[in-house]
Protein backbone atom coordinates (compact mmCIF):
# COMPACT_ATOMS: atom_id res chain seq x y z
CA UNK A 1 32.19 58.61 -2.68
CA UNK A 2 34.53 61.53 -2.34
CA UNK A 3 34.76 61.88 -6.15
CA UNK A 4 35.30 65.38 -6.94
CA UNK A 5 33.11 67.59 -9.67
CA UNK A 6 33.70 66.69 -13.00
CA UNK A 7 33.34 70.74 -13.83
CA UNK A 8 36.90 71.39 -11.59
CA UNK A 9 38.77 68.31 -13.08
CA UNK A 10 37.77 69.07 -16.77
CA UNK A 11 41.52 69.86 -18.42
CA UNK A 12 39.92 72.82 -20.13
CA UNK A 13 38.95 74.31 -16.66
CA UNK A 14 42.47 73.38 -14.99
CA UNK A 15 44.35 75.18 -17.85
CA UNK A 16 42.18 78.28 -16.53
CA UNK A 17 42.47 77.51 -13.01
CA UNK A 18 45.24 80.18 -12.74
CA UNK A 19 43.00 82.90 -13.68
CA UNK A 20 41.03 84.03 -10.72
CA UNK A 21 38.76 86.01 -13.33
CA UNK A 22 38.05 83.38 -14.98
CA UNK A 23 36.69 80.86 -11.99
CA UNK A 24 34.96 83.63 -11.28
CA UNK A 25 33.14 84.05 -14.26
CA UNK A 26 32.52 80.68 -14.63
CA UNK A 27 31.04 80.50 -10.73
CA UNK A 28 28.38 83.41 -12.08
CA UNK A 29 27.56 82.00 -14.99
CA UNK A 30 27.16 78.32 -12.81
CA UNK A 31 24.75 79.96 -10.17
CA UNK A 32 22.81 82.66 -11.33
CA UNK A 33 22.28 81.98 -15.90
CA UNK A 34 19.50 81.39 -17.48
CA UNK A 35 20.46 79.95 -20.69
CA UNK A 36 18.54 80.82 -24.27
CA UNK A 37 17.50 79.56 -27.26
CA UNK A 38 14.75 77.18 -25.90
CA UNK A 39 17.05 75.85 -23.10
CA UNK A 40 15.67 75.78 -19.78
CA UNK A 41 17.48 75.16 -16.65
CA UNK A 42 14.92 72.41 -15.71
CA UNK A 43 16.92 70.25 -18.57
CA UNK A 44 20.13 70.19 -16.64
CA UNK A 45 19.55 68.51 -13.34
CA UNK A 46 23.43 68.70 -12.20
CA UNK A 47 23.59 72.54 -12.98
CA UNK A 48 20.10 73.41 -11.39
CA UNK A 49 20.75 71.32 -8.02
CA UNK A 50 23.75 73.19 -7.17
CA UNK A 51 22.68 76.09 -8.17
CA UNK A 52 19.22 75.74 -5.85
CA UNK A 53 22.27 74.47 -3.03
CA UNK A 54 24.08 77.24 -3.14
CA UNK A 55 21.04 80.13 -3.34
CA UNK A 56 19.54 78.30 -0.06
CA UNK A 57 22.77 78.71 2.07
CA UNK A 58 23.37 81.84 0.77
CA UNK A 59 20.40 83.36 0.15
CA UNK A 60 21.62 84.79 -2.83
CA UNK A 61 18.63 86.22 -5.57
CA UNK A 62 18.23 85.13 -8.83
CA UNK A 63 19.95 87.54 -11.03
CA UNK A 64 19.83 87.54 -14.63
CA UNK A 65 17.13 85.94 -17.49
CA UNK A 66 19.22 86.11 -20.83
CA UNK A 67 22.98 85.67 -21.79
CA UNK A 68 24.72 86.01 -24.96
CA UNK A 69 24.40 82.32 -26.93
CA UNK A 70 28.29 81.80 -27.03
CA UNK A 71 27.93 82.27 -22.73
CA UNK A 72 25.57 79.56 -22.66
CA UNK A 73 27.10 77.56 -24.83
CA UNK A 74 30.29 77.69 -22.48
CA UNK A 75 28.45 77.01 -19.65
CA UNK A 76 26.43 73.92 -21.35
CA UNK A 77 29.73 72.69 -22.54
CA UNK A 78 30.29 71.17 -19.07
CA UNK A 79 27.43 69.27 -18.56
CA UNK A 80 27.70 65.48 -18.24
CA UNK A 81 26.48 63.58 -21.26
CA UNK A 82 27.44 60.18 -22.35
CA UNK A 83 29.92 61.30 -25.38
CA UNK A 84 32.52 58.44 -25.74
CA UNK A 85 32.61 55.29 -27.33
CA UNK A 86 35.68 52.70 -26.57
CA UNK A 87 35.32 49.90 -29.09
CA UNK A 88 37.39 46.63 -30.13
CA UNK A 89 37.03 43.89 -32.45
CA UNK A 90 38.86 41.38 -30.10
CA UNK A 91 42.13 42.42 -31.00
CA UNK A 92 44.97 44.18 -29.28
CA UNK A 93 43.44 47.54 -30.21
CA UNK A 94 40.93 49.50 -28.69
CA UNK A 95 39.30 52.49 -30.75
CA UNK A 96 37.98 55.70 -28.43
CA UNK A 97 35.56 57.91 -30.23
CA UNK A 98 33.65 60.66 -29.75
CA UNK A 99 29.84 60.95 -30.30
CA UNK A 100 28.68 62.02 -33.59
CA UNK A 101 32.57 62.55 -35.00
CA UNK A 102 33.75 61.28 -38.17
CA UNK A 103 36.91 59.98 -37.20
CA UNK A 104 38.04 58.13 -33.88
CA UNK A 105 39.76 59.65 -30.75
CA UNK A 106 42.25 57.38 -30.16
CA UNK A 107 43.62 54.20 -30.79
CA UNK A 108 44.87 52.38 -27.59
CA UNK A 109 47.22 49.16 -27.90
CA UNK A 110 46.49 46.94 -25.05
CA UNK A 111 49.74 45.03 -23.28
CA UNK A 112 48.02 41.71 -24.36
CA UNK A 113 47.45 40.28 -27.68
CA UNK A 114 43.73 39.94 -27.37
CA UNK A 115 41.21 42.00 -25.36
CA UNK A 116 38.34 40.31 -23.69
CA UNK A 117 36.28 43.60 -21.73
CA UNK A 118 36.60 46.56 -21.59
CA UNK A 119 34.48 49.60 -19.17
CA UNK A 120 34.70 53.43 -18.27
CA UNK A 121 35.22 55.00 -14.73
CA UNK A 122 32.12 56.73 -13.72
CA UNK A 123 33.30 59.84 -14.66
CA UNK A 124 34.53 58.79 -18.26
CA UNK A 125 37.91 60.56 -17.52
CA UNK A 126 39.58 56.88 -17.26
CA UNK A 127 39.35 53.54 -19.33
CA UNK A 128 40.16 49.84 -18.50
CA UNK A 129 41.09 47.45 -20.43
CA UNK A 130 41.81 43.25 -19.90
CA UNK A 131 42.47 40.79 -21.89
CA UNK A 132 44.93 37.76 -22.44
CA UNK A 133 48.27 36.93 -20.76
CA UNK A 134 46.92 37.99 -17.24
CA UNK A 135 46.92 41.45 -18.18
CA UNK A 136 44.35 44.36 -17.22
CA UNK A 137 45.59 48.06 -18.02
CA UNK A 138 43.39 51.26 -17.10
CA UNK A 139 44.28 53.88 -19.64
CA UNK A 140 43.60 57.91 -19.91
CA UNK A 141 39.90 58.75 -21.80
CA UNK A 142 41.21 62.27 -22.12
CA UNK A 143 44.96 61.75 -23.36
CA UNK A 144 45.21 58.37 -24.42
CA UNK A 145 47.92 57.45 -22.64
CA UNK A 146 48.75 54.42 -20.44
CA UNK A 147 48.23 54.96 -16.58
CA UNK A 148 48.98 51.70 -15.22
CA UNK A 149 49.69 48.20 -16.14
CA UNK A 150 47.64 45.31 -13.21
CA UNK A 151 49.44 42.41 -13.30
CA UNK A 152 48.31 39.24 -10.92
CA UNK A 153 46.39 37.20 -12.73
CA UNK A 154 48.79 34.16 -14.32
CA UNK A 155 50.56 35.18 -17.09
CA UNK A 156 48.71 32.10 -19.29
CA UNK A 157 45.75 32.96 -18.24
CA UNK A 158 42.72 34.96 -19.90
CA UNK A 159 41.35 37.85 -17.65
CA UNK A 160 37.81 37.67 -18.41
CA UNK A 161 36.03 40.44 -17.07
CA UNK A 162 36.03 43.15 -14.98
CA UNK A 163 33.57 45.89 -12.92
CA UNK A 164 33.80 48.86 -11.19
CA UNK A 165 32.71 49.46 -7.58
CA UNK A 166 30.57 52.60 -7.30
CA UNK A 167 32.64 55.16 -6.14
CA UNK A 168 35.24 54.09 -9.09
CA UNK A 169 37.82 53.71 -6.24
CA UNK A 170 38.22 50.00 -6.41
CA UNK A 171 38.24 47.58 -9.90
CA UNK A 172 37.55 43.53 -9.53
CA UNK A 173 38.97 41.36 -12.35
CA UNK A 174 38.40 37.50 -13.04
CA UNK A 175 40.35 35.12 -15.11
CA UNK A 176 41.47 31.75 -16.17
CA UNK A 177 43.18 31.24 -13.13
CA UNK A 178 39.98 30.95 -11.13
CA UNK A 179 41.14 33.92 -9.40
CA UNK A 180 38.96 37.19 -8.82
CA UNK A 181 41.25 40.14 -7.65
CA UNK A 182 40.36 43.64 -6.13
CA UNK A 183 42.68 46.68 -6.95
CA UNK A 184 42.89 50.39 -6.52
CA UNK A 185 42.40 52.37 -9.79
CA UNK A 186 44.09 55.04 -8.92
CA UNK A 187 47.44 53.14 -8.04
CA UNK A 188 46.91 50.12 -9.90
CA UNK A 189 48.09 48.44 -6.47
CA UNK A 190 46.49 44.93 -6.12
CA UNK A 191 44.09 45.09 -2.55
CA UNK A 192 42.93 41.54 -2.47
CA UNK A 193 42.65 38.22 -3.76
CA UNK A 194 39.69 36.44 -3.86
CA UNK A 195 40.79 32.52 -3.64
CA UNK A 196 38.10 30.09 -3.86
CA UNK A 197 37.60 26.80 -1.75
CA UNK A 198 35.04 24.04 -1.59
CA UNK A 199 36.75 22.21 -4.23
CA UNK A 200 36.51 25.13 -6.57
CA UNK A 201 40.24 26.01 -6.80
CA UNK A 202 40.58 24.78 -10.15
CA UNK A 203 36.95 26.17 -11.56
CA UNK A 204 37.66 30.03 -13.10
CA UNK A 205 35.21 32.15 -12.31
CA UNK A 206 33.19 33.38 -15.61
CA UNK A 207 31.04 35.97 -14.35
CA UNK A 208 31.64 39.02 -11.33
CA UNK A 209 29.48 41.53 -10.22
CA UNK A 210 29.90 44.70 -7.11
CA UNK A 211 26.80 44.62 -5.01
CA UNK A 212 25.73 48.85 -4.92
CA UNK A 213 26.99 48.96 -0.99
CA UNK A 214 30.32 48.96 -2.39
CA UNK A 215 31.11 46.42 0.14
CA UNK A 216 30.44 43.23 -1.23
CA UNK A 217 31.94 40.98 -4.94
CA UNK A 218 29.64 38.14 -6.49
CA UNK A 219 31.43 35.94 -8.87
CA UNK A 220 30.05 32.72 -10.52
CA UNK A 221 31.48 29.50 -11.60
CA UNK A 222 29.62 27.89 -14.84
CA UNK A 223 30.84 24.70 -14.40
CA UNK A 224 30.61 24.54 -10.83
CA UNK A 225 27.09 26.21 -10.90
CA UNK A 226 28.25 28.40 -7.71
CA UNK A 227 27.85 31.37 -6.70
CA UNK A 228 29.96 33.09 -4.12
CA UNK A 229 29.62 36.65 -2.25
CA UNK A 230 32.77 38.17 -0.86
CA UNK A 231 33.48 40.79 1.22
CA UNK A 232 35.63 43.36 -1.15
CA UNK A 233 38.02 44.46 2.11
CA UNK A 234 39.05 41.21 4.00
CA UNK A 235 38.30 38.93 1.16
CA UNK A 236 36.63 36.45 3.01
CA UNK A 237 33.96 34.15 0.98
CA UNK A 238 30.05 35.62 3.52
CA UNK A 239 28.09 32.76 1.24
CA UNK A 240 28.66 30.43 -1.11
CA UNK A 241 25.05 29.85 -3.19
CA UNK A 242 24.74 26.08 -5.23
CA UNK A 243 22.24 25.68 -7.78
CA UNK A 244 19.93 22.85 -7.27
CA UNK A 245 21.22 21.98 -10.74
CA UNK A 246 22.99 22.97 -13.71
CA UNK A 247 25.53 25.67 -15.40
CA UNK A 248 25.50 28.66 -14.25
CA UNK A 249 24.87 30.75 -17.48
CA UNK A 250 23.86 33.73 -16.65
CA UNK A 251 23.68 35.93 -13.38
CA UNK A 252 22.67 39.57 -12.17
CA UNK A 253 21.82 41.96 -8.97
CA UNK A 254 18.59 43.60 -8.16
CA UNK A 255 19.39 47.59 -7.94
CA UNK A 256 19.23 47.95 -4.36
CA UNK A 257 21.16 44.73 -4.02
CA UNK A 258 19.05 42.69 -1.79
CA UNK A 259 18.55 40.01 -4.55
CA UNK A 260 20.11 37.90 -7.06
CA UNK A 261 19.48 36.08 -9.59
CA UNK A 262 20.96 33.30 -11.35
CA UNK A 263 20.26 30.53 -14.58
CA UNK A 264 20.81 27.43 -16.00
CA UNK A 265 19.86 26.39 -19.41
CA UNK A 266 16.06 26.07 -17.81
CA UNK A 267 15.27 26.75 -14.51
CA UNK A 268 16.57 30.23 -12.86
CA UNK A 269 16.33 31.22 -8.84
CA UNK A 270 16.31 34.29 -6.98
CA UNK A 271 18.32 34.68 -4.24
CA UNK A 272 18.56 36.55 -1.00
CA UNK A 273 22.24 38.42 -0.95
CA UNK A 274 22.07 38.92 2.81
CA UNK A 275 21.80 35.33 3.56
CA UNK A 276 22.53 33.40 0.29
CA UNK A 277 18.95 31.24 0.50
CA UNK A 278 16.55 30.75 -2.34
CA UNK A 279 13.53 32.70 -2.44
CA UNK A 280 11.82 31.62 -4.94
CA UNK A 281 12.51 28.86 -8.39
CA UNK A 282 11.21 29.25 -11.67
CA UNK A 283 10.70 27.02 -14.22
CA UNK A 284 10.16 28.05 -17.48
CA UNK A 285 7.53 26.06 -19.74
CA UNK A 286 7.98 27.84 -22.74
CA UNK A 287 11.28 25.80 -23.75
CA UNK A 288 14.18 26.97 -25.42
CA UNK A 289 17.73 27.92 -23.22
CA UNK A 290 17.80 31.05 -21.26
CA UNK A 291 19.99 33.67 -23.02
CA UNK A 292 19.78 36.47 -20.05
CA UNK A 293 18.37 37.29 -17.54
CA UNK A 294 17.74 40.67 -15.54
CA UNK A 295 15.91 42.60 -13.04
CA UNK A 296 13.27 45.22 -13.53
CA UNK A 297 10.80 47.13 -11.37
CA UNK A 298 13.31 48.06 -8.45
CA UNK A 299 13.91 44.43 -8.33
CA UNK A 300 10.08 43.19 -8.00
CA UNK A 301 10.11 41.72 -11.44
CA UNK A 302 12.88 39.55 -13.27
CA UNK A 303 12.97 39.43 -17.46
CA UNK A 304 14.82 36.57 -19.00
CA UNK A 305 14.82 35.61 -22.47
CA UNK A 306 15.16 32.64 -24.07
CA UNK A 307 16.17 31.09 -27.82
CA UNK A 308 12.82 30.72 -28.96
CA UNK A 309 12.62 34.30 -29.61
CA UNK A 310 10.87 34.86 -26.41
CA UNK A 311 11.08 37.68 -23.42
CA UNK A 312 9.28 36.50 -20.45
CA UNK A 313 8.48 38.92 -17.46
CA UNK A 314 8.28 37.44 -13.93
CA UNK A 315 6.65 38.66 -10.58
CA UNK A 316 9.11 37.68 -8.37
CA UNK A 317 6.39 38.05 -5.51
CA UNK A 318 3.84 35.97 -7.09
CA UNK A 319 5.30 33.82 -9.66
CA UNK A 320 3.20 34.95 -12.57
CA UNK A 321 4.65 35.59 -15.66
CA UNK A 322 3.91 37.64 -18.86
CA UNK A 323 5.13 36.51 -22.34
CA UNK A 324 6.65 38.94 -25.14
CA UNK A 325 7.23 37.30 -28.58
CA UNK A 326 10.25 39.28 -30.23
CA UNK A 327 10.93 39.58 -34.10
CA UNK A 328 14.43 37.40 -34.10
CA UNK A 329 16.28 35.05 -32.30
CA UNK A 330 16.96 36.90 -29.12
CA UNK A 331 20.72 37.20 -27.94
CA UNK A 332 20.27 38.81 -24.74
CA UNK A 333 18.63 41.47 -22.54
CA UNK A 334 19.52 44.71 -21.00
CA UNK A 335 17.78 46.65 -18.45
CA UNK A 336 17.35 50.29 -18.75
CA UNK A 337 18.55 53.05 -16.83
CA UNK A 338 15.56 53.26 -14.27
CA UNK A 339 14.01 49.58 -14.14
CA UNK A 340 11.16 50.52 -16.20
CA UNK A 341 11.95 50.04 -19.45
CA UNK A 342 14.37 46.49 -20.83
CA UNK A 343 16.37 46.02 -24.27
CA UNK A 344 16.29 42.99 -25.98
CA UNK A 345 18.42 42.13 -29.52
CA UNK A 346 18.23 39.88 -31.52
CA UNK A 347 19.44 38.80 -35.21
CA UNK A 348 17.07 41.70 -36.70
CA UNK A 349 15.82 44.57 -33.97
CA UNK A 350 16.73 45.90 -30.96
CA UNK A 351 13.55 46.19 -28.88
CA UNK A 352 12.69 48.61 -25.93
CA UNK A 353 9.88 47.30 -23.96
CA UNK A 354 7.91 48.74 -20.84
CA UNK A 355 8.12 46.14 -18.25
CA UNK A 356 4.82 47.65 -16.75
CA UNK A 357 2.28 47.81 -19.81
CA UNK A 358 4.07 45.16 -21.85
CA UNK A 359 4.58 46.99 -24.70
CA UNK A 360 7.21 48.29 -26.99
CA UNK A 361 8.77 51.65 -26.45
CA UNK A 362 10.97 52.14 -29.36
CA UNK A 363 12.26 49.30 -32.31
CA UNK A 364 15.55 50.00 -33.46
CA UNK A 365 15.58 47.97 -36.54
CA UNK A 366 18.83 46.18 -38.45
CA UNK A 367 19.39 43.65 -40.15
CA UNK A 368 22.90 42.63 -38.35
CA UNK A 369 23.57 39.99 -35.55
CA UNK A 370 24.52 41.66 -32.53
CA UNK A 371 27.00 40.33 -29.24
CA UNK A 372 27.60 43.01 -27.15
CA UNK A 373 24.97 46.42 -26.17
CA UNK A 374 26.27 48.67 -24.02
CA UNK A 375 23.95 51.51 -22.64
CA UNK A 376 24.34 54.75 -21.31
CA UNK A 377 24.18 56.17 -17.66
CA UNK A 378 20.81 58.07 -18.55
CA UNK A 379 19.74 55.54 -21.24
CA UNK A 380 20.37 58.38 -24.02
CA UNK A 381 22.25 55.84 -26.26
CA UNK A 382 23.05 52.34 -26.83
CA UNK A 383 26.20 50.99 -28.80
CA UNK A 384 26.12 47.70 -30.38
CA UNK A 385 28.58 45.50 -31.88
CA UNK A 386 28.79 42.62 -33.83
CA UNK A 387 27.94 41.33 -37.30
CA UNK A 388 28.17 45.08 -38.14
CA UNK A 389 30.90 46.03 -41.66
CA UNK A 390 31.88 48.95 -42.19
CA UNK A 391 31.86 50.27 -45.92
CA UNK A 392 35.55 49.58 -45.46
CA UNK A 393 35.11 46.02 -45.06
CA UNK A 394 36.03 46.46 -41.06
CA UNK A 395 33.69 45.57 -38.08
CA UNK A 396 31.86 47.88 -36.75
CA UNK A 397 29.98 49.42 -33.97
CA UNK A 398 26.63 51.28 -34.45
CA UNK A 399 25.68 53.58 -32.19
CA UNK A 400 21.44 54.79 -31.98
CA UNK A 401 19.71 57.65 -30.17
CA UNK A 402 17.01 56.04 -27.92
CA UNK A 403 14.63 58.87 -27.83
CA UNK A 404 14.39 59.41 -32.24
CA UNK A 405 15.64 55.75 -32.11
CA UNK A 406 17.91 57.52 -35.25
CA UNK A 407 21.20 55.72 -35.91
CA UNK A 408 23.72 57.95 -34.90
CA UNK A 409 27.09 56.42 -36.52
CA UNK A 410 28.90 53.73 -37.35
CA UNK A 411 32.15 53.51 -35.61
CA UNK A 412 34.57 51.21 -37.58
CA UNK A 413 37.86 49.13 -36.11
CA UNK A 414 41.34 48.37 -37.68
CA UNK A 415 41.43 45.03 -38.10
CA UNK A 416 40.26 42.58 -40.75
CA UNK A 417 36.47 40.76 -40.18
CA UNK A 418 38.63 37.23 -40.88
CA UNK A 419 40.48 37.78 -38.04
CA UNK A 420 38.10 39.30 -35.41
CA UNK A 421 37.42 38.03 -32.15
CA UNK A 422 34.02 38.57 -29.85
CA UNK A 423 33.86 42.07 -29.73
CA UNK A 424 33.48 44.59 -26.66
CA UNK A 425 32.18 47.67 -26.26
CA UNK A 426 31.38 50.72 -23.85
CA UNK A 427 29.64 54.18 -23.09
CA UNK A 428 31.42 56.22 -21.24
CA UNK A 429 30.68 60.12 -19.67
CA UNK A 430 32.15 63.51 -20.96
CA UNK A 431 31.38 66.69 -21.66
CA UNK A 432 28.24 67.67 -23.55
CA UNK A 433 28.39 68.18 -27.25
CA UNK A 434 25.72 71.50 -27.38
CA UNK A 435 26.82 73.87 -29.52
CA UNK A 436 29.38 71.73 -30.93
């Protein structure tokens, strides 16, 4: 992707980029320190695989067992960990936070009066933001200052969502204006529209998705019950996928991007991205509306759930299908980092189950009403947002530790419960908080 390492663009390490003792140091520590206390290399992959690169073209020894704790500590402070929160209530203002601190960040006023999504850059350094008016705005994680202002969307119209490609070069938003538009995050320069046709000019597109290649958009019309892949450089529509029938609630992408899948209130089909034709319908006889719907196993099983307080695991292969009653009316489902392992909430739990033993993992029990998860890179932690007050009286957003399944905080906004909106929330990357 050409990104470069997050150790070189840290700000703390280009303050000290002058000092040639200093990179130096840093380089030793890097390749050839063992750190103490209990930690092992083995339990930082990033530090250990470039370390093993550079001692095979080099063919330098391993020097070194022990370093003094506040060494290691320096050198763990650069490991990649998710350790930012971006939070809003629906409002104009976005609150940043840090992992584990007592008070927020940063508080980020977005151009528009309401904000609708929000998502980090890969590397957590950068923050987007849309909402109403036809506004989208990527802001500094690190400063909290402004970077660019996209405007292209309609100025009446709501920008609904927006995703990043992988490489974090490119953004796609979708709005109101039943327009999907590609731009470069570095610039903020608009690339591409994606226009639709087939009588779907006036339909807005309500859900938008980048296919792992980096090459290809999906976006879905609800009303329309469509489906359409794009090519992200010329912006030319490759397929346009109907449903036999229905809305199109709910839609997502196998991880090697080969598949899709999309729902209506019953029925759901799996789709074939390099061709856009049906390989296989389900049809649910359990009742209740689908809620979600995602894929699992590498993209060999699909896991929907439904209002009945079901979760329902499907071979895509052979149709069969396993059953999971839940403790609450379920409001959606996440995969996991890794395809093994899928989140469901609901009004009173959130609920890790393993997709291959059908069985729980970890319960993280509440007793609030949840809209939005969001989930780290590594699966580490999950934010939620929602029904969630603060003792202040404010909404809030409650972040858990997966592997204690511990509640870690509660994050609270600025503005009053009366006059929240959906809320939005996201994980992003920093540095890691050892010996902090």
């Amino acid at each position: 992707c050409g990104m470069p390492l997050p150790l070189v663009d840290h700000p703390r390490v280009r303050g000290y980029m002058p000092s040639v003792v200093t990179v130096v140091a840093v380089a030793w520590l890097l390749l050839f320190a063992e750190p103490v206390a209990g930690a092992r290399v083995q339990e930082v992959p990033t530090r250990v695989a470039w370390r093993r690169r550079w001692r095979f073209a080099r063919g330098l020894p391993r020097l070194g067992d022990r370093l003094p704790d506040d060494l290691v500590r320096l050198a763990l402070d650069f490991v990649i960990w998710p350790s930012q929160v971006a939070t809003s209530d629906g409002g104009r203002t976005v609150v940043l936070w840090s992992v584990g601190a007592a008070e927020p960040t940063w508080e980020l006023h977005a151009p528009s009066k309401t904000v609708s999504d929000l998502k980090f850059f890969p590397r957590g350094d950068r923050l987007v933001v849309v909402g109403s008016e036809g506004t989208a705005a990527i802001w500094s994680a690190v400063s909290g200052l402004p970077l660019h202002v996209l405007r292209g969307h309609a100025p009446w119209a709501e920008v609904y969502e927006v995703q990043m490609f992988p490489c974090g070069d490119r953004i796609v938003t979708i709005g109101a204006d039943s327009m999907a538009i590609v731009w470069r995050a570095s610039s903020g320069e608009l690339l591409r529209f994606l226009i639709q046709h087939d009588g779907l000019q006036d339909r807005p597109h309500r859900v938008v998705r980048v296919l792992p290649d980096g090459d290809r958009v999906i976006t879905g019309v609800s009303s329309g019950g469509t489906a359409t892949i794009w090519n992200a450089t010329s912006g030319l529509a490759l397929h346009l996928l109907r449903q036999p029938m229905g809305w199109m609630r709910f839609l997502d992408i196998s991880p090697d991007g080969a598949r899709l899948a999309t729902t209506s209130d019953y029925p759901f089909w799996v789709w074939s991205t390099a061709d856009g034709e049906v390989e296989r319908t389900f049809r649910p006889g359990h009742g209740g509306f689908l809620l979600g719907v995602v894929f699992a196993e590498g993209g060999s099983k699909v896991v929907t759930c439904s209002a009945n307080w079901l979760v329902v695991i499907w071979d895509i292969a052979t149709g069969a299908s396993e059953t999971m009653k839940t403790l609450g009316s379920v409001h959606g489902v996440v995969a996991m980092p890794g395809g093994a392992d899928v989140l469901a909430f609901t009004q009173k739990q959130l609920a890790i189950w393993r997709v291959n033993f059908d069985n729980v993992v970890r319960v993280l029990p509440d007793d609030d009403a949840y809209e939005r998860v969001a989930v780290s890179a590594g699966g580490e932690v999950v934010a939620v947002c929602g029904s969630t007050v603060t003792p202040e009286g404010r909404p809030g957003t409650v972040v858990w530790n997966v592997s204690s399944g511990e509640r870690m905080q509660v994050m609270g906004s600025s503005a009053a419960p009366s006059s929240r909106r959906p809320c939005s929330v996201a994980i992003g990357a920093g540095r890691s908080p050892v010996g902090r």
